[in-house]
N, C-alpha and C. Protein backbone atom coordinates (compact mmCIF):
# COMPACT_ATOMS: atom_id res chain seq x y z
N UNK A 1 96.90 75.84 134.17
CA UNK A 1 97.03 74.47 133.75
C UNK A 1 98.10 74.40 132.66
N UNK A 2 99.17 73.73 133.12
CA UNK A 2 100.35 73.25 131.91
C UNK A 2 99.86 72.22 130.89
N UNK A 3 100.27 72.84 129.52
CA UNK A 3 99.68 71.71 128.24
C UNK A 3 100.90 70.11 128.44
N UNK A 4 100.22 69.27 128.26
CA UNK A 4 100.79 68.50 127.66
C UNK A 4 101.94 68.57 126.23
N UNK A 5 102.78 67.49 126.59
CA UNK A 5 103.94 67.36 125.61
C UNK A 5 103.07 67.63 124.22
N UNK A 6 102.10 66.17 123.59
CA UNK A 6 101.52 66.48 122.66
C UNK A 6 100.18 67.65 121.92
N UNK A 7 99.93 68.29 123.33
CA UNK A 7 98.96 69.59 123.43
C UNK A 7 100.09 71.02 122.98
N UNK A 8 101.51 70.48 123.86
CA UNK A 8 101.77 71.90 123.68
C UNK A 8 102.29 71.81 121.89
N UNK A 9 102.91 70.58 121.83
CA UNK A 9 103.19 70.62 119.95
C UNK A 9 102.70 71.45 119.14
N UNK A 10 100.65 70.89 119.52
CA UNK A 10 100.20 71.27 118.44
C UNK A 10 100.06 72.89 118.37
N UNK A 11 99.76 73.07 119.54
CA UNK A 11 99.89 74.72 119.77
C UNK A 11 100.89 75.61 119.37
N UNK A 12 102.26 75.05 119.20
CA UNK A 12 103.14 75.31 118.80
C UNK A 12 102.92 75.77 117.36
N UNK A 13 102.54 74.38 117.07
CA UNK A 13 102.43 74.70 115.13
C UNK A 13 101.33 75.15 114.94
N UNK A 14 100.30 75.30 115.38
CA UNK A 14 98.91 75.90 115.27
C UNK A 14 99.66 77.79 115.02
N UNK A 15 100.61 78.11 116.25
CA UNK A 15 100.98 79.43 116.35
C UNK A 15 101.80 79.63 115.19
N UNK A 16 102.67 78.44 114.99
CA UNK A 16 103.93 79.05 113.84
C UNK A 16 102.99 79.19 112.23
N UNK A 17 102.30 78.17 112.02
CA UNK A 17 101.10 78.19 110.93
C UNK A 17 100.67 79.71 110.68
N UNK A 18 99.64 79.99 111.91
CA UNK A 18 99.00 81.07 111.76
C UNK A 18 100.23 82.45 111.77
N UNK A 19 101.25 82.87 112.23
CA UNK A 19 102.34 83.42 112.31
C UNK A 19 102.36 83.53 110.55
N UNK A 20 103.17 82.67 109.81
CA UNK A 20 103.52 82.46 108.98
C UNK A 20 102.65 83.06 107.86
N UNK A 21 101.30 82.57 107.56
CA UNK A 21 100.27 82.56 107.46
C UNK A 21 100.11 84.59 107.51
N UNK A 22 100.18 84.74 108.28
CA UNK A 22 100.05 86.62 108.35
C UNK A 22 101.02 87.26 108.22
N UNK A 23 102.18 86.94 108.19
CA UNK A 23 103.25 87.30 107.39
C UNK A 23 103.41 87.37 105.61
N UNK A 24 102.83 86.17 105.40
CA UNK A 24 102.67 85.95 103.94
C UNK A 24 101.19 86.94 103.31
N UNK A 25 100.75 86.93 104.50
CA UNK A 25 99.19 88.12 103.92
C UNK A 25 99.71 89.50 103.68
N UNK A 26 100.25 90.02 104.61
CA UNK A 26 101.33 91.17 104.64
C UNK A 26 102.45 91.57 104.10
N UNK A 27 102.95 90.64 103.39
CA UNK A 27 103.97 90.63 102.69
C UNK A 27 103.78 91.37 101.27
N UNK A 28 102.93 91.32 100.59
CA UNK A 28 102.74 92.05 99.45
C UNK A 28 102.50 93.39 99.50
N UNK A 29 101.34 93.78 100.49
CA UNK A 29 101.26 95.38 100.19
C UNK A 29 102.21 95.87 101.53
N UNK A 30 103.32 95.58 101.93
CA UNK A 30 104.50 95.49 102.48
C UNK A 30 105.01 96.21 101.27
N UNK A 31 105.60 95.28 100.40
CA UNK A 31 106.38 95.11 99.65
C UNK A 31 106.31 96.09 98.12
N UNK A 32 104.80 96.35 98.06
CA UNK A 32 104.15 97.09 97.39
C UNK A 32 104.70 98.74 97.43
N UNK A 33 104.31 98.95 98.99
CA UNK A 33 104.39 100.28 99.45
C UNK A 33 105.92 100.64 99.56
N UNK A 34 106.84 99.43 100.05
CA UNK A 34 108.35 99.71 99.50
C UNK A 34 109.28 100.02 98.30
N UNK A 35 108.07 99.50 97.24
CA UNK A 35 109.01 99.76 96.09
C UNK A 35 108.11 101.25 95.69
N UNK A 36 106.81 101.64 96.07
CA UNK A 36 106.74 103.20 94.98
C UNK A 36 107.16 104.26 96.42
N UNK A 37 107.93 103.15 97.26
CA UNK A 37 108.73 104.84 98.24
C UNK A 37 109.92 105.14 97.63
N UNK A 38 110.37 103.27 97.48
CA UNK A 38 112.05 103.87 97.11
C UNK A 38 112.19 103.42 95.86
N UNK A 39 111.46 103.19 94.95
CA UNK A 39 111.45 103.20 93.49
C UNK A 39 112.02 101.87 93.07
N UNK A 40 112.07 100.75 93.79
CA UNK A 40 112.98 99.80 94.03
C UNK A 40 112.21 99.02 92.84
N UNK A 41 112.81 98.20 91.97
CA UNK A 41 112.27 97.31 91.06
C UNK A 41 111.53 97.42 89.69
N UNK A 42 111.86 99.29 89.71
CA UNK A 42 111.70 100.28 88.68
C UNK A 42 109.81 100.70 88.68
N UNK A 43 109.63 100.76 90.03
CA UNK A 43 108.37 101.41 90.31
C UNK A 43 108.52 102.72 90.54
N UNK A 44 108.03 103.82 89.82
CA UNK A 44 108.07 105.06 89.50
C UNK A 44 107.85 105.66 90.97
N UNK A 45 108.09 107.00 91.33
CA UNK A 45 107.38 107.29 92.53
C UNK A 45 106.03 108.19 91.98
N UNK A 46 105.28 108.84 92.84
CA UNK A 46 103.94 109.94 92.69
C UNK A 46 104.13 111.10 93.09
N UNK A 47 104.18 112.43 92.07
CA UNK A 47 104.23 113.56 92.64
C UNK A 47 103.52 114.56 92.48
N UNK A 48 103.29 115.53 93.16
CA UNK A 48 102.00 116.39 92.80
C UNK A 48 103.02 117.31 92.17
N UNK A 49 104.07 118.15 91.70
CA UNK A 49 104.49 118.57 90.53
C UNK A 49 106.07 118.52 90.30
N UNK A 50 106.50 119.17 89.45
CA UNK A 50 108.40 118.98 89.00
C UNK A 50 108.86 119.73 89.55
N UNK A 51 108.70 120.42 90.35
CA UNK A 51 109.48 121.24 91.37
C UNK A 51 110.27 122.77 90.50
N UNK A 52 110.88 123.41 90.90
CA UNK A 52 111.49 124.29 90.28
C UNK A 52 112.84 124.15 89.25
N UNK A 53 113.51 123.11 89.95
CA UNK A 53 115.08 123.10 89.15
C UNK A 53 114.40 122.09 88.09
N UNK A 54 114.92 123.04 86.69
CA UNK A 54 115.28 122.10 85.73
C UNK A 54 116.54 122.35 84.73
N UNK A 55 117.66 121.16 84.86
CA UNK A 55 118.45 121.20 84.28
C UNK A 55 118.62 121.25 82.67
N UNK A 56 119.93 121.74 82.25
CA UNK A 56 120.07 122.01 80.80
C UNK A 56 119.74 120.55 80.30
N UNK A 57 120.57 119.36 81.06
CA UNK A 57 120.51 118.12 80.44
C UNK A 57 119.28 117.19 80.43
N UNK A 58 119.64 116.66 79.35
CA UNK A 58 118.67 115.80 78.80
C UNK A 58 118.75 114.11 78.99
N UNK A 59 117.35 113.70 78.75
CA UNK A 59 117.47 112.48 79.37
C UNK A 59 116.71 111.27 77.86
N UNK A 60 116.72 110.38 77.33
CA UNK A 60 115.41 109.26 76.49
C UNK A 60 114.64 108.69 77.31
N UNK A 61 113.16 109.17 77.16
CA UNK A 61 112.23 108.45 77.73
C UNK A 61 111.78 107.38 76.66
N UNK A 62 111.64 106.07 77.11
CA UNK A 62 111.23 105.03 75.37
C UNK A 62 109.69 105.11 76.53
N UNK A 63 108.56 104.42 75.65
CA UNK A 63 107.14 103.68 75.69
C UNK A 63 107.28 103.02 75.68
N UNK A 64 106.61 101.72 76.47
CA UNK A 64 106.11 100.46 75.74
C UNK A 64 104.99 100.05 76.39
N UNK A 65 104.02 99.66 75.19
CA UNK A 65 102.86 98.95 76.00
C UNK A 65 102.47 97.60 75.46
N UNK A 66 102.17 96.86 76.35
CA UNK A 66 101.52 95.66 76.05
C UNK A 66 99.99 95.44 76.90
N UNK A 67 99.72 94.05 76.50
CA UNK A 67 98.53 93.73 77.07
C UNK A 67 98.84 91.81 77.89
N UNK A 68 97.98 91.85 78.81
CA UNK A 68 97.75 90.35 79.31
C UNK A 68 97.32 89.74 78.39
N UNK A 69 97.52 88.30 78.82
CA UNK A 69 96.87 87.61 77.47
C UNK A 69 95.85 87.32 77.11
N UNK A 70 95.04 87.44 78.19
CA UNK A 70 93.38 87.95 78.28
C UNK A 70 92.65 88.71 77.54
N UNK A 71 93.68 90.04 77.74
CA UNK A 71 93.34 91.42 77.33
C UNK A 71 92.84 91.76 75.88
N UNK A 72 91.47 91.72 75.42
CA UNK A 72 91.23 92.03 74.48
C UNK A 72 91.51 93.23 73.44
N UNK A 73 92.02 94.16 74.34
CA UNK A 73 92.20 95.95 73.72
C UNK A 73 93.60 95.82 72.84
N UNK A 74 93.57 96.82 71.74
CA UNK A 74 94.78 97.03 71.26
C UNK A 74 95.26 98.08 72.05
N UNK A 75 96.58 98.03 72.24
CA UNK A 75 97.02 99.33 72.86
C UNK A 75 98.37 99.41 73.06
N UNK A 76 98.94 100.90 72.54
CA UNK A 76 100.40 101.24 72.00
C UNK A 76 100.59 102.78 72.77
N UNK A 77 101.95 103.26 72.87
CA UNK A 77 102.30 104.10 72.88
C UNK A 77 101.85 105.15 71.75
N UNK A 78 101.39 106.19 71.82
CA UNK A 78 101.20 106.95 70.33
C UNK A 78 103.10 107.93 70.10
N UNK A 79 103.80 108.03 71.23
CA UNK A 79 104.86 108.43 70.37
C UNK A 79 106.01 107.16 71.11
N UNK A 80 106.44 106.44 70.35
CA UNK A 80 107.66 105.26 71.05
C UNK A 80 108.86 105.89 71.69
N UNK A 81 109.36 107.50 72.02
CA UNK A 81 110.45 107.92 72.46
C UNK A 81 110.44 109.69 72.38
N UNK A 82 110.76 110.24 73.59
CA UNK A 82 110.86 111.37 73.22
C UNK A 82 112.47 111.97 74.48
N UNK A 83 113.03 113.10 73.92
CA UNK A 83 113.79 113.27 74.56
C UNK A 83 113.35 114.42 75.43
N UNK A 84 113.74 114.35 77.03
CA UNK A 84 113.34 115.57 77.89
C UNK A 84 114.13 115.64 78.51
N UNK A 85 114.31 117.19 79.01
CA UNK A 85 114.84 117.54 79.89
C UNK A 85 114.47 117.37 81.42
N UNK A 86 116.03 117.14 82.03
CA UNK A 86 115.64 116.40 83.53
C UNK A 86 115.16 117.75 84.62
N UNK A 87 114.07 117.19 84.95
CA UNK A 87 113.42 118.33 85.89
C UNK A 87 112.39 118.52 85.47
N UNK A 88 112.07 118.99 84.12
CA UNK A 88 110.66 119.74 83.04
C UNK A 88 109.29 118.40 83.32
N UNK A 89 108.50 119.28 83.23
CA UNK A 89 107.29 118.01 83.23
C UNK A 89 106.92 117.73 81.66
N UNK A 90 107.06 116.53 81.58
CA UNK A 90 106.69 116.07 80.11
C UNK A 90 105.18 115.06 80.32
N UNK A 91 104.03 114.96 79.06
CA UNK A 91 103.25 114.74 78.66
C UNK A 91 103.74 113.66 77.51
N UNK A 92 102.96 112.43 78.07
CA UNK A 92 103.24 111.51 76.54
C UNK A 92 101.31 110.70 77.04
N UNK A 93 101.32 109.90 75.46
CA UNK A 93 99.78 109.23 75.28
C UNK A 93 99.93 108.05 75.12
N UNK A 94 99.08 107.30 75.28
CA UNK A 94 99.09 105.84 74.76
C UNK A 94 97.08 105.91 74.23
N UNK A 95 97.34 105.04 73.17
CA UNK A 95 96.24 104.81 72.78
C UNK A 95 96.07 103.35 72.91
N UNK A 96 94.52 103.39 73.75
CA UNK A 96 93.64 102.04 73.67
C UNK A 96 92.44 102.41 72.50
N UNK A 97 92.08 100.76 72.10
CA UNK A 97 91.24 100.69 71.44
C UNK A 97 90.18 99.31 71.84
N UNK A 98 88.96 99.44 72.18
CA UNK A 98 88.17 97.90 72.22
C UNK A 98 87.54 97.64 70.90
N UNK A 99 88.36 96.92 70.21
CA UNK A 99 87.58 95.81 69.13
C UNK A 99 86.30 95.33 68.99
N UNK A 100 86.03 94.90 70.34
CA UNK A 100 85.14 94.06 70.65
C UNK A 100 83.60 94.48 70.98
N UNK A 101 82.51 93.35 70.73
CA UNK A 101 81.03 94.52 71.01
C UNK A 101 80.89 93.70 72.21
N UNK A 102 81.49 94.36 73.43
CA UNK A 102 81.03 94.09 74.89
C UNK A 102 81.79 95.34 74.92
N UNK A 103 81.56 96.44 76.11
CA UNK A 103 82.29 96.76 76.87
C UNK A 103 83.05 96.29 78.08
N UNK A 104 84.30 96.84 77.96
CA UNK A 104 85.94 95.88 78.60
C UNK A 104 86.51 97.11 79.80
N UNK A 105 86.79 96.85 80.78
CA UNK A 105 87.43 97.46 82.24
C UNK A 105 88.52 96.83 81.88
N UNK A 106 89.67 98.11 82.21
CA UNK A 106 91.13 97.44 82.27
C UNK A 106 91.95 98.30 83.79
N UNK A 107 92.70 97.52 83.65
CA UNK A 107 93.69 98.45 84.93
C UNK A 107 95.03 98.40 84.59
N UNK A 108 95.57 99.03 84.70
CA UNK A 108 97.22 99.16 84.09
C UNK A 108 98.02 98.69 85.11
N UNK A 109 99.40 98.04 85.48
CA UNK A 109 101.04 98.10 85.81
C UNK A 109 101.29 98.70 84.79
N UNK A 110 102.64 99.06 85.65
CA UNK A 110 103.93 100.00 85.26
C UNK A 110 104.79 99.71 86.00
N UNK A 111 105.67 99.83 85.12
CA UNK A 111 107.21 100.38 85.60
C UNK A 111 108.28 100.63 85.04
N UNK A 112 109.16 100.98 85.32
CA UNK A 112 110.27 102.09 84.89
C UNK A 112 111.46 100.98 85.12
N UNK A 113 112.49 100.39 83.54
CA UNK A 113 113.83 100.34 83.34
C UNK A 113 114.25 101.40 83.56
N UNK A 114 115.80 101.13 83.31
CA UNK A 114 116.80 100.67 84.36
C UNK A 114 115.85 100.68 85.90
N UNK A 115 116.08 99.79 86.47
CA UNK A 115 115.53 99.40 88.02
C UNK A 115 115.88 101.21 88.60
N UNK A 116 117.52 101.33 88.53
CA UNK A 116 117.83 102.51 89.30
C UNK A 116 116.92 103.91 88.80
N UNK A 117 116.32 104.04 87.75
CA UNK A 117 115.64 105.04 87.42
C UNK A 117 114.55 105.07 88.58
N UNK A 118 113.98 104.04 88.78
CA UNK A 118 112.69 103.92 89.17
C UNK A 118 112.60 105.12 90.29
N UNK A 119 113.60 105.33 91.07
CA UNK A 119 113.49 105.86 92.26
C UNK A 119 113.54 108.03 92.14
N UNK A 120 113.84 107.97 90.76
CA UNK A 120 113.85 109.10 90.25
C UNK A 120 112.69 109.66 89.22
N UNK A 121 112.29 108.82 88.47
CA UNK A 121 110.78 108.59 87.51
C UNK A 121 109.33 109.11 88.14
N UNK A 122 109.22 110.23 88.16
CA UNK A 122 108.03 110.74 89.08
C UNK A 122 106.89 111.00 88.33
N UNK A 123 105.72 110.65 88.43
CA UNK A 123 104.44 110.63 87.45
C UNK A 123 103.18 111.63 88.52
N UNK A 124 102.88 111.89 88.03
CA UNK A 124 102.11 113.19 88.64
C UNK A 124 100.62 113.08 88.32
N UNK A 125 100.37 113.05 86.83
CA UNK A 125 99.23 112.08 86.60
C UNK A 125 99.20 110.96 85.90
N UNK A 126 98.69 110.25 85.73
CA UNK A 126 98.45 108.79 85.05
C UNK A 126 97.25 108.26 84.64
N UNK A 127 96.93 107.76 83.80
CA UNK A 127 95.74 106.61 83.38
C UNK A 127 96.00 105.74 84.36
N UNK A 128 97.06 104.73 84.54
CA UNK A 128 96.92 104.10 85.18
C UNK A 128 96.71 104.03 86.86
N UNK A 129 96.32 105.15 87.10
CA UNK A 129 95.95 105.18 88.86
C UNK A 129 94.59 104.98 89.00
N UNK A 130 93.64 105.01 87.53
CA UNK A 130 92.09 104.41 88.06
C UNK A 130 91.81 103.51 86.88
N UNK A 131 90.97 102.73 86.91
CA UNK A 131 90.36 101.56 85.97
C UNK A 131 89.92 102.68 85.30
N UNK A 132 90.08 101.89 83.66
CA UNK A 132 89.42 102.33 82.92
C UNK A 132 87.73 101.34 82.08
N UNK A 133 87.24 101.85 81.39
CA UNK A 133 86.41 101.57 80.73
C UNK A 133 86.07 101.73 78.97
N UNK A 134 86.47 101.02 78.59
CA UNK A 134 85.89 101.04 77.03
C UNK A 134 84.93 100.51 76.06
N UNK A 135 84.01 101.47 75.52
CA UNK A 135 83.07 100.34 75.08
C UNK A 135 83.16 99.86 74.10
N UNK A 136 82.20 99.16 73.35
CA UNK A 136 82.72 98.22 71.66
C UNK A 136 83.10 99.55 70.65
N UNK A 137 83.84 99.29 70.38
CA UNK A 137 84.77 99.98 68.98
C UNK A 137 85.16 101.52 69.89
N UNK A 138 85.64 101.92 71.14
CA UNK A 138 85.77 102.66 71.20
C UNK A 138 87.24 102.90 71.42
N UNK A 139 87.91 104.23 70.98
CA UNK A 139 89.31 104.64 71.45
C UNK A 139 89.43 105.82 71.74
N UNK A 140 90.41 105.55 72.80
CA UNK A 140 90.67 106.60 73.46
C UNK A 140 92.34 106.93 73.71
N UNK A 141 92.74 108.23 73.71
CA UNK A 141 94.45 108.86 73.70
C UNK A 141 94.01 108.85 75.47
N UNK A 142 95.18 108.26 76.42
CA UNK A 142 95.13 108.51 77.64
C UNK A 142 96.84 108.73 78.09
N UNK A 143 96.51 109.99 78.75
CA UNK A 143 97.93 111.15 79.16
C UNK A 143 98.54 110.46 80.21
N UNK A 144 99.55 110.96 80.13
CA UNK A 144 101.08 110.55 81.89
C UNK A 144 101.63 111.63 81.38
N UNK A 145 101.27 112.12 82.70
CA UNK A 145 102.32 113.30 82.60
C UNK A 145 102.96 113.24 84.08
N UNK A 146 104.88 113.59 83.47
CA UNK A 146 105.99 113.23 84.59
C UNK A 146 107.19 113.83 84.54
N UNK A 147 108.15 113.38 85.37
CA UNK A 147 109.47 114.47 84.90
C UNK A 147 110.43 113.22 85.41
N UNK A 148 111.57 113.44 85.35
CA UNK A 148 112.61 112.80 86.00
C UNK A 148 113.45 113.92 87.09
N UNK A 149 113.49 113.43 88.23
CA UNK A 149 114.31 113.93 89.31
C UNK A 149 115.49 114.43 88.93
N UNK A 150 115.92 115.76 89.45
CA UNK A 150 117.10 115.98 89.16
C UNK A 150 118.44 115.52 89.87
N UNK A 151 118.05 114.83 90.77
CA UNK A 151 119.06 114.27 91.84
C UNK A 151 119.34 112.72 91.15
N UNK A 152 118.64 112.08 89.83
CA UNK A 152 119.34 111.37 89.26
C UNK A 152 120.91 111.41 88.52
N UNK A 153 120.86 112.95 88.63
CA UNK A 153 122.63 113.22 87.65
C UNK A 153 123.60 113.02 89.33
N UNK A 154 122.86 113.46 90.47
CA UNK A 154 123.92 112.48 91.98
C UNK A 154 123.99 111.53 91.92
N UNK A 155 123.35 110.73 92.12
CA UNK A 155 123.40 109.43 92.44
C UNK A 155 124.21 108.42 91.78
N UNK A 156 124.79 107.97 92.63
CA UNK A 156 126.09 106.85 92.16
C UNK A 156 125.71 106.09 91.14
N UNK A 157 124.22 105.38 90.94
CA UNK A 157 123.82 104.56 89.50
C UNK A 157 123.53 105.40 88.51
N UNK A 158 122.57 105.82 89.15
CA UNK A 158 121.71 107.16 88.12
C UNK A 158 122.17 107.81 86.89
N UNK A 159 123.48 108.77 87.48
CA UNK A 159 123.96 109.63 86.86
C UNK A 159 124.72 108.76 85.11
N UNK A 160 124.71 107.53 85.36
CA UNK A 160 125.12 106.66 84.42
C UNK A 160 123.53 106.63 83.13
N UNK A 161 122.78 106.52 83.82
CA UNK A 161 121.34 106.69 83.10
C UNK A 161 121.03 107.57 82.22
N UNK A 162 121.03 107.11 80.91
CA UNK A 162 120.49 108.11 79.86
C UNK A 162 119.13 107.74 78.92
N UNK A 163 118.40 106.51 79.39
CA UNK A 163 117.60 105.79 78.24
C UNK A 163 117.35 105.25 79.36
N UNK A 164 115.74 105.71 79.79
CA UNK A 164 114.43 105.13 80.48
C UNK A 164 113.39 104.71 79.79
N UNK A 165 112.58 103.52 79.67
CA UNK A 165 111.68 103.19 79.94
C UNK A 165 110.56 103.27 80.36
N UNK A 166 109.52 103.44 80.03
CA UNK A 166 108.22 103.65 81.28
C UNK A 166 107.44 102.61 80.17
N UNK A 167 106.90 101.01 81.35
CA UNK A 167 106.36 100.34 80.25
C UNK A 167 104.81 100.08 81.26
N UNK A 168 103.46 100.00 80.54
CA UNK A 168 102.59 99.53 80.85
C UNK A 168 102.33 98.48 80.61
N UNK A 169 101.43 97.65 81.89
CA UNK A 169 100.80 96.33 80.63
C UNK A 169 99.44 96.53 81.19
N UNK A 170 98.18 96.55 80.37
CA UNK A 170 96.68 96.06 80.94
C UNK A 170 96.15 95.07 80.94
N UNK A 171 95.61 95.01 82.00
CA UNK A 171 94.78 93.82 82.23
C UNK A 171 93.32 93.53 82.46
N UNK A 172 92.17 92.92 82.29
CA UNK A 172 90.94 92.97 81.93
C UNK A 172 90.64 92.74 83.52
N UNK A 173 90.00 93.44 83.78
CA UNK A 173 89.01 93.37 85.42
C UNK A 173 87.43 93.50 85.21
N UNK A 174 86.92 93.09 85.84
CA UNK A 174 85.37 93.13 86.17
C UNK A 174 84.69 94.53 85.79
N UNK A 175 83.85 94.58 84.97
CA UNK A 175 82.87 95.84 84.93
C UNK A 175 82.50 96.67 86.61
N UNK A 176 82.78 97.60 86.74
CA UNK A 176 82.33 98.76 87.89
C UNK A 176 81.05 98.43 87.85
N UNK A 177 80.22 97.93 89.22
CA UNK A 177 78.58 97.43 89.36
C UNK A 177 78.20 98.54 89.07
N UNK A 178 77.72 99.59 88.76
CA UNK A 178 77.04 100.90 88.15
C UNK A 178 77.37 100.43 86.36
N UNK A 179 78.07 99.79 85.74
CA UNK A 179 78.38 100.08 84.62
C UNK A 179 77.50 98.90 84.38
N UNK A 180 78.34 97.55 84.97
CA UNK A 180 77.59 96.28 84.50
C UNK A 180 76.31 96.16 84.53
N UNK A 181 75.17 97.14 85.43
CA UNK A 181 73.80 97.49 85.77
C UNK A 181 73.49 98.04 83.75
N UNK A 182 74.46 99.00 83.39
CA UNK A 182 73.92 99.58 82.52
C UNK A 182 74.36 98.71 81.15
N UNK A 183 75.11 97.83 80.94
CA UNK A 183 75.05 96.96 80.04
C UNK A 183 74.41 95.81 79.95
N UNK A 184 73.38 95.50 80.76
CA UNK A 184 72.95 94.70 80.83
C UNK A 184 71.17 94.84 80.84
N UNK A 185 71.00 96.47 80.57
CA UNK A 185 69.84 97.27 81.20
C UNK A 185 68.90 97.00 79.90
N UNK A 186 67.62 96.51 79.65
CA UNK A 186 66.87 96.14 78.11
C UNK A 186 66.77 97.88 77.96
N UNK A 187 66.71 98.31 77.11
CA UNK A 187 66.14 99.65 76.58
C UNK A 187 65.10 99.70 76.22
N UNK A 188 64.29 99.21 76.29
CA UNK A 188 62.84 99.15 75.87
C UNK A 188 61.87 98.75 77.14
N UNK A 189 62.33 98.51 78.11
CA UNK A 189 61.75 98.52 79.18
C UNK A 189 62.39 99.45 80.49
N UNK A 190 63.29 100.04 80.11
CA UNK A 190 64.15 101.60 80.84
C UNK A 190 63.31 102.50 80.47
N UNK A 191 62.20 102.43 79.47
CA UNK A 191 61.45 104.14 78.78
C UNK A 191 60.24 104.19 80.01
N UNK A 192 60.64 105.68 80.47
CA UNK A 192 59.62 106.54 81.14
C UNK A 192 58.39 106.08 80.46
């Protein structure tokens, strides 16, 4: 059975809608998974270690951290700059602190100035690959440890690169249901 002029319209846009519609759903962790392949937009890549070559030369890694505006925690770089050599795995901290008498879940972004670094900026471990948790008045030093690629001194932008960036920002997320169970738990009716 052939649709009608005004049957087949709507079908038309019913298809281009829904089309559109799943394109735009897909589009982010698309777009996501493109920038920590090719470092595009100064998203670091992930590596399980620094490989063997490390060059004589040296590179400035700066810190910076901020918070959402939500974000109740204080939280800084504990050293603002260190210089490393390209290849070597380097270790730097940032310290959080919760002020506050609730315990606070955060989750970190990142990313890596100059854009062109990004694709060379390799982090191996991070705080920011799992939520964290802090409770009232607590602080904590949390590690990244990373190197820079040595195939940044090739590369047609790169090799111009001497002063990277690696900046976090956190943001406040929902208590982990195992946690929110236990802040919310009376202690006087938890006793065996």
């Amino acid at each position: 059975m052939a649709l009608s002029g005004p049957a087949k319209t709507v079908v038309q846009t019913v298809s281009v809608v829904l089309l559109m519609g799943g394109l735009a759903w897909a589009s982010v962790p698309f777009y996501d998974w493109f920038c920590r392949v090719t470092g595009f937009g100064g998203v670091p890549g992930i590596a399980t270690d620094a490989g063997d070559e490390i060059l004589d030369q040296t590179i400035t890694v700066r810190f910076d951290g901020t918070l959402n505006n939500n974000m109740a925690w204080e939280f800084k770089p504990v050293v603002r700059e260190m210089e490393v050599r390209i290849g070597e795995m380097a270790l730097a901290f940032y310290e959080a602190h919760n002020p506050t008498s609730r315990p606070i879940a955060g989750q970190a972004s990142y990313n890596v100035t100059p854009y062109t670094a990004g694709a060379f900026f390799d982090k191996v471990d991070c705080f920011c690959f799992e939520e964290q948790v802090l409770e009232p008045g607590e602080t904590v030093q949390m590690p990244v440890s990373f190197f820079v690629d040595p195939e940044i001194v090739d590369d047609r932008d790169g090799k111009y690169v001497h002063t990277i960036t690696l900046s976090y920002t956190f943001y406040e997320i929902d208590l982990p249901e195992g946690f929110a169970a236990l802040e919310t738990a009376d202690p006087k009716t938890d006793l065996n």
